[in-house]
N, C-alpha and C. Protein backbone atom coordinates (compact mmCIF):
# COMPACT_ATOMS: atom_id res chain seq x y z
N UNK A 1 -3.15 14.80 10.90
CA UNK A 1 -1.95 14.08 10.56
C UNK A 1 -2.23 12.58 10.62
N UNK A 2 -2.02 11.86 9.49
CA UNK A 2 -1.89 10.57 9.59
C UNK A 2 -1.07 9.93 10.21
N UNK A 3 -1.31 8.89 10.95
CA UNK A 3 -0.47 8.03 11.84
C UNK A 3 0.28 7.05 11.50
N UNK A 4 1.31 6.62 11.12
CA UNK A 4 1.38 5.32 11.39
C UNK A 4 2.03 4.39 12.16
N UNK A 5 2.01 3.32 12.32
CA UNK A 5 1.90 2.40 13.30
C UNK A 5 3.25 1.18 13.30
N UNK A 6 3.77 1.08 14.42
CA UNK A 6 4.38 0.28 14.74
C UNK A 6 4.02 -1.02 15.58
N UNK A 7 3.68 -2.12 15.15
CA UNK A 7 3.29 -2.62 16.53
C UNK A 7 4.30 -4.03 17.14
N UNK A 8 4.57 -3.38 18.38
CA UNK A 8 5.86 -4.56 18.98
C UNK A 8 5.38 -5.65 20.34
N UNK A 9 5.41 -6.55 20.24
CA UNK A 9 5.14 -7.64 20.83
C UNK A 9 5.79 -9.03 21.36
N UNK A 10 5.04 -9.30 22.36
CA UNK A 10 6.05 -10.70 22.57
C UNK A 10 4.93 -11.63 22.01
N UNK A 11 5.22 -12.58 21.77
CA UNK A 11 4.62 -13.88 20.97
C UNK A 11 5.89 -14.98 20.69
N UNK A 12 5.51 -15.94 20.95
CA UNK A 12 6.60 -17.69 20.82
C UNK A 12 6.40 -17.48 19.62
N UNK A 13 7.55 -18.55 18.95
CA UNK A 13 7.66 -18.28 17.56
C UNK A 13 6.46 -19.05 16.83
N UNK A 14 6.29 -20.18 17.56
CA UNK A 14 4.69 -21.06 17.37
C UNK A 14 3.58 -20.11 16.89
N UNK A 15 3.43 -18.99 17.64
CA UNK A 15 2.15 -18.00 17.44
C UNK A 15 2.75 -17.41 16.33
N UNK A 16 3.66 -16.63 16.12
CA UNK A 16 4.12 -16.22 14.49
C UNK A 16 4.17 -16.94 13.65
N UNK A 17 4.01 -18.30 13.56
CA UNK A 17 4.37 -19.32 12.56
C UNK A 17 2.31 -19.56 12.54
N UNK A 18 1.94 -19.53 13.43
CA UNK A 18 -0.11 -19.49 13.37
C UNK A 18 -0.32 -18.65 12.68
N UNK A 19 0.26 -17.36 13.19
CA UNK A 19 -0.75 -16.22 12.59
C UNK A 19 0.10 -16.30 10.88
N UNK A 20 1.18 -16.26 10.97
CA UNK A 20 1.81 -16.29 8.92
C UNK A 20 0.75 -17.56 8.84
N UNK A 21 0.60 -18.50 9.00
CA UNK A 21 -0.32 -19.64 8.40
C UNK A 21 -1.67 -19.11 7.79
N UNK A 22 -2.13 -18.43 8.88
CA UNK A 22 -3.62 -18.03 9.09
C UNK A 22 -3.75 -16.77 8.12
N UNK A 23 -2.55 -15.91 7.78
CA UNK A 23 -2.91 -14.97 6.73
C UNK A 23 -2.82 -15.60 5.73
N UNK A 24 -1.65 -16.63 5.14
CA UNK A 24 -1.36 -17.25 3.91
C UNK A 24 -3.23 -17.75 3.33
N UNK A 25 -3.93 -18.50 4.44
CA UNK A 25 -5.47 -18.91 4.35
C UNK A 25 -6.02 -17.74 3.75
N UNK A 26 -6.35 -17.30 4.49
CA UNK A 26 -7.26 -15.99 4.27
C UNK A 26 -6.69 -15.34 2.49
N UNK A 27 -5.27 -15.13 2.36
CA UNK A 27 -5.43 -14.89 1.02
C UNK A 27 -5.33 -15.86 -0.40
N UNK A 28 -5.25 -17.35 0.03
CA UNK A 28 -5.49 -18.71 -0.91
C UNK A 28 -7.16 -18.32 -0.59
N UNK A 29 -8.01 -18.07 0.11
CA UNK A 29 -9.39 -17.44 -0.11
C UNK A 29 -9.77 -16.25 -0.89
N UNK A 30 -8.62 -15.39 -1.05
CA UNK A 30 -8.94 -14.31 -1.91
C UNK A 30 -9.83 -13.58 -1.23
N UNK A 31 -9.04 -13.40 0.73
CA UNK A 31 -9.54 -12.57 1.37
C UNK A 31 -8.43 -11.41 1.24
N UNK A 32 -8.69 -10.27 1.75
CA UNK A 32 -7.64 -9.12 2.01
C UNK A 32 -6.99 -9.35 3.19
N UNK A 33 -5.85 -9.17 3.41
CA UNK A 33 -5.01 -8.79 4.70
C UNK A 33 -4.13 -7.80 4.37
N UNK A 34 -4.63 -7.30 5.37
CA UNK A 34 -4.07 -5.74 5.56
C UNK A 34 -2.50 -5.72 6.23
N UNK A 35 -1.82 -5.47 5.70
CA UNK A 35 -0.40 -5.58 5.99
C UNK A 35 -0.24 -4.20 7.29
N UNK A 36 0.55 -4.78 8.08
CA UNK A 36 1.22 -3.90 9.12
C UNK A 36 2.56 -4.43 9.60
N UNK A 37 3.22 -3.35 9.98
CA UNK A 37 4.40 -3.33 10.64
C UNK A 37 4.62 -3.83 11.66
N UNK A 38 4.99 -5.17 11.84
CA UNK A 38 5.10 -5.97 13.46
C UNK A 38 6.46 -5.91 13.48
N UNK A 39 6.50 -6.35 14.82
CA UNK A 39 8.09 -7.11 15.26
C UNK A 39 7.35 -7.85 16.53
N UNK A 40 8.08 -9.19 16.49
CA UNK A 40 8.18 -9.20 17.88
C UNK A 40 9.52 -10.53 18.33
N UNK A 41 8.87 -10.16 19.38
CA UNK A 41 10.40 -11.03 20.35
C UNK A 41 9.42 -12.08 21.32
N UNK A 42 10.45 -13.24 21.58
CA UNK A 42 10.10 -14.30 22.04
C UNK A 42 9.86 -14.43 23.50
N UNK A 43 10.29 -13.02 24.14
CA UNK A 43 10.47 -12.42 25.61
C UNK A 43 11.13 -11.47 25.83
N UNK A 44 10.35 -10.86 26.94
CA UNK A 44 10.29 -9.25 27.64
C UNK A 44 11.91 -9.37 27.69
N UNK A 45 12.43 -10.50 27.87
CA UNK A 45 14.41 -10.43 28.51
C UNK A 45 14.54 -9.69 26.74
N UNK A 46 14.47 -10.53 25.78
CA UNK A 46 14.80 -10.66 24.30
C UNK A 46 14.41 -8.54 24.11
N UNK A 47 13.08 -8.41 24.03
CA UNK A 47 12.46 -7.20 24.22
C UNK A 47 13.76 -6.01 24.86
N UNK A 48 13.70 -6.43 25.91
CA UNK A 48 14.40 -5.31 26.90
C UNK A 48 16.49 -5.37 26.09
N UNK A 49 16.65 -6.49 25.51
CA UNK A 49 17.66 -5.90 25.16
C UNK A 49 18.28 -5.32 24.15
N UNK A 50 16.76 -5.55 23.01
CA UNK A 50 17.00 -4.88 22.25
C UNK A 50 16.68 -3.32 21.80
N UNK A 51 15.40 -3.10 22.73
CA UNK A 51 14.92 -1.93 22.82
C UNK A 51 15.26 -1.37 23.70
N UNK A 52 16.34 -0.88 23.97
CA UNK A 52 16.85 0.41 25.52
C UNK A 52 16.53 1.59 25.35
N UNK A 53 16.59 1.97 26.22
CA UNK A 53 16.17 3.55 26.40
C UNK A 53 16.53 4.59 25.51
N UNK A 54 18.16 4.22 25.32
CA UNK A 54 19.15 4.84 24.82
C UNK A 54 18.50 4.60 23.06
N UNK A 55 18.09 3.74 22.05
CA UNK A 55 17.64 3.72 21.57
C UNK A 55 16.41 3.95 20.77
N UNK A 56 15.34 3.83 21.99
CA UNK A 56 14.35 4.69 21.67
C UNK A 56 14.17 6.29 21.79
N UNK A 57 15.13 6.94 22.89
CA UNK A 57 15.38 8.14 22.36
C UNK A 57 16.32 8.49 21.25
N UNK A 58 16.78 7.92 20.58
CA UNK A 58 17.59 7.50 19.23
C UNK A 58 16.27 7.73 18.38
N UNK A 59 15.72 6.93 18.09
CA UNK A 59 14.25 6.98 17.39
C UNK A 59 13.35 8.39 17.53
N UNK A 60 13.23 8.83 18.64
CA UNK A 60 12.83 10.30 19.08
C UNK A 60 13.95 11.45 18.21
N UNK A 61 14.92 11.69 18.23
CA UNK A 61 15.67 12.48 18.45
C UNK A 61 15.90 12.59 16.67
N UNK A 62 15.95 11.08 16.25
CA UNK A 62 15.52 11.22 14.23
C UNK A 62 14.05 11.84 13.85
N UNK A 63 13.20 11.06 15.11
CA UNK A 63 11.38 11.88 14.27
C UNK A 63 11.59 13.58 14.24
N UNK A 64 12.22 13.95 15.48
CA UNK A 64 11.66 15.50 15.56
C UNK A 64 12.92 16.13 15.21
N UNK A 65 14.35 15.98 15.25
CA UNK A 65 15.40 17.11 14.70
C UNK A 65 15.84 16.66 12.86
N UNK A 66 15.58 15.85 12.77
CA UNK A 66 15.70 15.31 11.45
C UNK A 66 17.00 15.10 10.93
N UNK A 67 18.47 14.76 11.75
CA UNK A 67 19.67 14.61 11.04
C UNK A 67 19.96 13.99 10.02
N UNK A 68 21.01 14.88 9.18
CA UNK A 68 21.39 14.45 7.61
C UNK A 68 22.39 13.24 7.69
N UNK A 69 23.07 13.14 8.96
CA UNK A 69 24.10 12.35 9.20
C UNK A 69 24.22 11.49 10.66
N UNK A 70 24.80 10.56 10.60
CA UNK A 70 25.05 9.83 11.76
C UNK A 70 26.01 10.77 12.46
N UNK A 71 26.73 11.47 12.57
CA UNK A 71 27.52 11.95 13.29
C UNK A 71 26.60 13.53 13.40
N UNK A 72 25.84 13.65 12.75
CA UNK A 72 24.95 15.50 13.28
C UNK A 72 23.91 14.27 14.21
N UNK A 73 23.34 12.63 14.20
CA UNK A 73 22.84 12.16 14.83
C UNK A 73 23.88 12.14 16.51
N UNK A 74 25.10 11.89 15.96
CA UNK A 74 25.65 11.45 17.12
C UNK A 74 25.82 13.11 18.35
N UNK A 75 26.19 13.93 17.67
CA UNK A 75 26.17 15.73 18.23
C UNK A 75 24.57 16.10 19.02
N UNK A 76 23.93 15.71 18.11
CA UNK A 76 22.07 16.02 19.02
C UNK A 76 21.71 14.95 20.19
N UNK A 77 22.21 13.91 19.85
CA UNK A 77 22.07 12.92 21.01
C UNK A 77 22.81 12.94 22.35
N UNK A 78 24.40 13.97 22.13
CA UNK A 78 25.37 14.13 22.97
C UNK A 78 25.62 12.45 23.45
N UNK A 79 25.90 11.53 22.19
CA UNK A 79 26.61 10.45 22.22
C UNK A 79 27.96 10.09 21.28
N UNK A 80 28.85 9.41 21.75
CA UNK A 80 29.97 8.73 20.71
C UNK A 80 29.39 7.78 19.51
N UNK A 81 30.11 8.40 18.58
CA UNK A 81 29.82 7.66 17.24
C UNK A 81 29.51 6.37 16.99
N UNK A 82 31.00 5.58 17.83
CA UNK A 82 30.93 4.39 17.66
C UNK A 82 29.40 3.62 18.05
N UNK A 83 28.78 4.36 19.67
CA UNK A 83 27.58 3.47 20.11
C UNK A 83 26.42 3.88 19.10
N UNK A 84 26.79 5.25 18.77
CA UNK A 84 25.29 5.49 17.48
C UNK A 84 25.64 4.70 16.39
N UNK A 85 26.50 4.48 15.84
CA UNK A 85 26.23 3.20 14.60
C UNK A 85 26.12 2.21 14.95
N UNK A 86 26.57 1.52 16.51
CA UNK A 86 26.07 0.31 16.86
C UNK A 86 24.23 0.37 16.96
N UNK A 87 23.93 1.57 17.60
CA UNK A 87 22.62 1.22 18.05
C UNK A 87 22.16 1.69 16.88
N UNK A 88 22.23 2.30 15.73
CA UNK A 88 21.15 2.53 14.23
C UNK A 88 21.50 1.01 13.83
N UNK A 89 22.15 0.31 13.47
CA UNK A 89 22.59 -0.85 13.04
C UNK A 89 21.58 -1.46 13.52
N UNK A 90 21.37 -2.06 14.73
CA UNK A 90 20.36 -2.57 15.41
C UNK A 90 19.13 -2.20 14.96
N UNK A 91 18.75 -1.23 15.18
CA UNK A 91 17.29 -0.19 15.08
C UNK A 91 17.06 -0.55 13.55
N UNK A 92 18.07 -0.27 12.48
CA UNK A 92 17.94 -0.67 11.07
C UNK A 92 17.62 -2.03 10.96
N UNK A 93 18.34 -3.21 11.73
CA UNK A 93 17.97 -4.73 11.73
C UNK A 93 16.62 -4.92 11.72
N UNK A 94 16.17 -4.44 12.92
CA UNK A 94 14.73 -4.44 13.10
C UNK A 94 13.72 -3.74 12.37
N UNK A 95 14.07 -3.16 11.70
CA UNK A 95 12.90 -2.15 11.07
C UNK A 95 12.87 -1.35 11.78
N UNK A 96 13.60 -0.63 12.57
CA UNK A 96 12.66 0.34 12.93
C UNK A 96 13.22 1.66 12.77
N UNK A 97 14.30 1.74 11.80
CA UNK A 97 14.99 3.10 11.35
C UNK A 97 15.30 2.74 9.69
N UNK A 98 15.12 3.21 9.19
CA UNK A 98 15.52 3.49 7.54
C UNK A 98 16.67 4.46 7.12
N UNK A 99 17.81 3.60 6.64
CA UNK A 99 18.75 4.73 5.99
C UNK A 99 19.12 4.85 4.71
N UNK A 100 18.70 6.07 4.35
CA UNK A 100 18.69 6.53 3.01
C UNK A 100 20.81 7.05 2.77
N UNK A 101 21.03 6.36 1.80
CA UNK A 101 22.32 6.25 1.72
C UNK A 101 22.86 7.28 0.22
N UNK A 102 23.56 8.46 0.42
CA UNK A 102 24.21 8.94 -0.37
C UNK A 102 24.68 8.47 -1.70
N UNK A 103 25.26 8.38 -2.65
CA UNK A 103 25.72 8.16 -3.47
C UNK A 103 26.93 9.08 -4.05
N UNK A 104 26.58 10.16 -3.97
CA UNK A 104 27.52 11.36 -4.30
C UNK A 104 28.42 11.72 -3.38
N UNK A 105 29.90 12.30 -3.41
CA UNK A 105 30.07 12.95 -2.61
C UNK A 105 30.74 11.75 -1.03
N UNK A 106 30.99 12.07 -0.32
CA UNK A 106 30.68 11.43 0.88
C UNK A 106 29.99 10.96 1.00
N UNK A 107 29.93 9.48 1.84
CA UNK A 107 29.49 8.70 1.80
C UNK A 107 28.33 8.43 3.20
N UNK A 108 27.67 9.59 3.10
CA UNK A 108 27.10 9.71 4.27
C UNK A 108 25.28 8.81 4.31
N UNK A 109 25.14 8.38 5.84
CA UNK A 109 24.04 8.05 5.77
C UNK A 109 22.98 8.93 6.37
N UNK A 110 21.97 8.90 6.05
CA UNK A 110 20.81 9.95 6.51
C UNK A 110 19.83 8.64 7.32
N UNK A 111 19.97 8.93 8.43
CA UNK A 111 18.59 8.00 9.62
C UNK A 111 17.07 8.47 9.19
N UNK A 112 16.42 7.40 9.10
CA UNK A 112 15.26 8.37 8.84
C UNK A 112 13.99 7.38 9.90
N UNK A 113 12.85 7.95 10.11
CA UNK A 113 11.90 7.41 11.14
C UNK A 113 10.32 7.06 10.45
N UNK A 114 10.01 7.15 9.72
CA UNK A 114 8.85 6.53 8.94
C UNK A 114 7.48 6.26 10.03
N UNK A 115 7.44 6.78 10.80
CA UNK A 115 6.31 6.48 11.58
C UNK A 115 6.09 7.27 13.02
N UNK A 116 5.04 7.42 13.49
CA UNK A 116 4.71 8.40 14.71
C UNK A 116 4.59 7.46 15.40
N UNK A 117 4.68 6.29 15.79
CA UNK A 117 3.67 5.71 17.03
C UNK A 117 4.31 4.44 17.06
N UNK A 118 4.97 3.72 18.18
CA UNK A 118 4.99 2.18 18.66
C UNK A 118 4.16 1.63 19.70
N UNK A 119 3.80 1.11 18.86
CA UNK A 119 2.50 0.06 19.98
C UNK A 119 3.29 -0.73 20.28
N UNK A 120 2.64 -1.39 22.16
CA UNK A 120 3.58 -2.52 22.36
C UNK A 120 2.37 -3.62 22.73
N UNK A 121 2.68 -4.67 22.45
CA UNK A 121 1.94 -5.95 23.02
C UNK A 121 2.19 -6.67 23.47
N UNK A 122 1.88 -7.11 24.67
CA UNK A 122 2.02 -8.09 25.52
C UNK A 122 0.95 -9.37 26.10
N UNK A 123 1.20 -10.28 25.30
CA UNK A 123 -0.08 -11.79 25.48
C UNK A 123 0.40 -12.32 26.98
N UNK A 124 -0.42 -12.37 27.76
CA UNK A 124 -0.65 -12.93 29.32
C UNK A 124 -1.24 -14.41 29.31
């Protein structure tokens, strides 16, 4: 099974504004950069409030039961509606949930998880 990768980190916005510099170089060289999925936050406080527990088993609970709906999300989680669209809302801000949106019919959204794995990083 192929993996793919999340990788979450703290870094000042200075170091995100280096490293976008330092890829923009590399491809005005007509080097490759390999694109990946980052996020990061400016601190573990920033980190911790956006990533809770309650959320990342949110993220769990879309990889492995696969709900068609926010509310068959909200029944498997044994949570209220209202906090599961607050916390997919969030999780969607960030990248780190995808919702594939109905058209037909009810107007339902489907959560979806695009990836096996969050890396976390932390610069000392």
């Amino acid at each position: 099974m192929r993996v793919k990768k999340v990788k979450i980190g703290i870094k000042s916005l200075k170091d995100v504004l280096n490293d976008t510099k330092e890829a923009m170089r590399k491809l005005e060289r007509g080097e490759k950069v390999k694109p990946e999925k980052e996020l990061y936050f400016e601190s573990i406080k920033g980190f911790r409030k956006a990533i809770t527990p309650k959320r990342v088993e949110l993220l769990h609970v879309i990889k492995e039961k696969h709900p068609k709906s926010l509310q068959e999300l909200a029944r498997l989680s044994k949570r209220d509606i209202k906090s599961i669209v607050t916390d997919i809302a969030i999780l969607e801000e960030l990248g780190l949930v995808d919702m594939k949106r109905k058209k037909e019919g009810r107007k339902e959204s489907i959560p979806t998880v695009e990836y096996n794995k969050i890396n976390l990083e932390i610069a000392v």
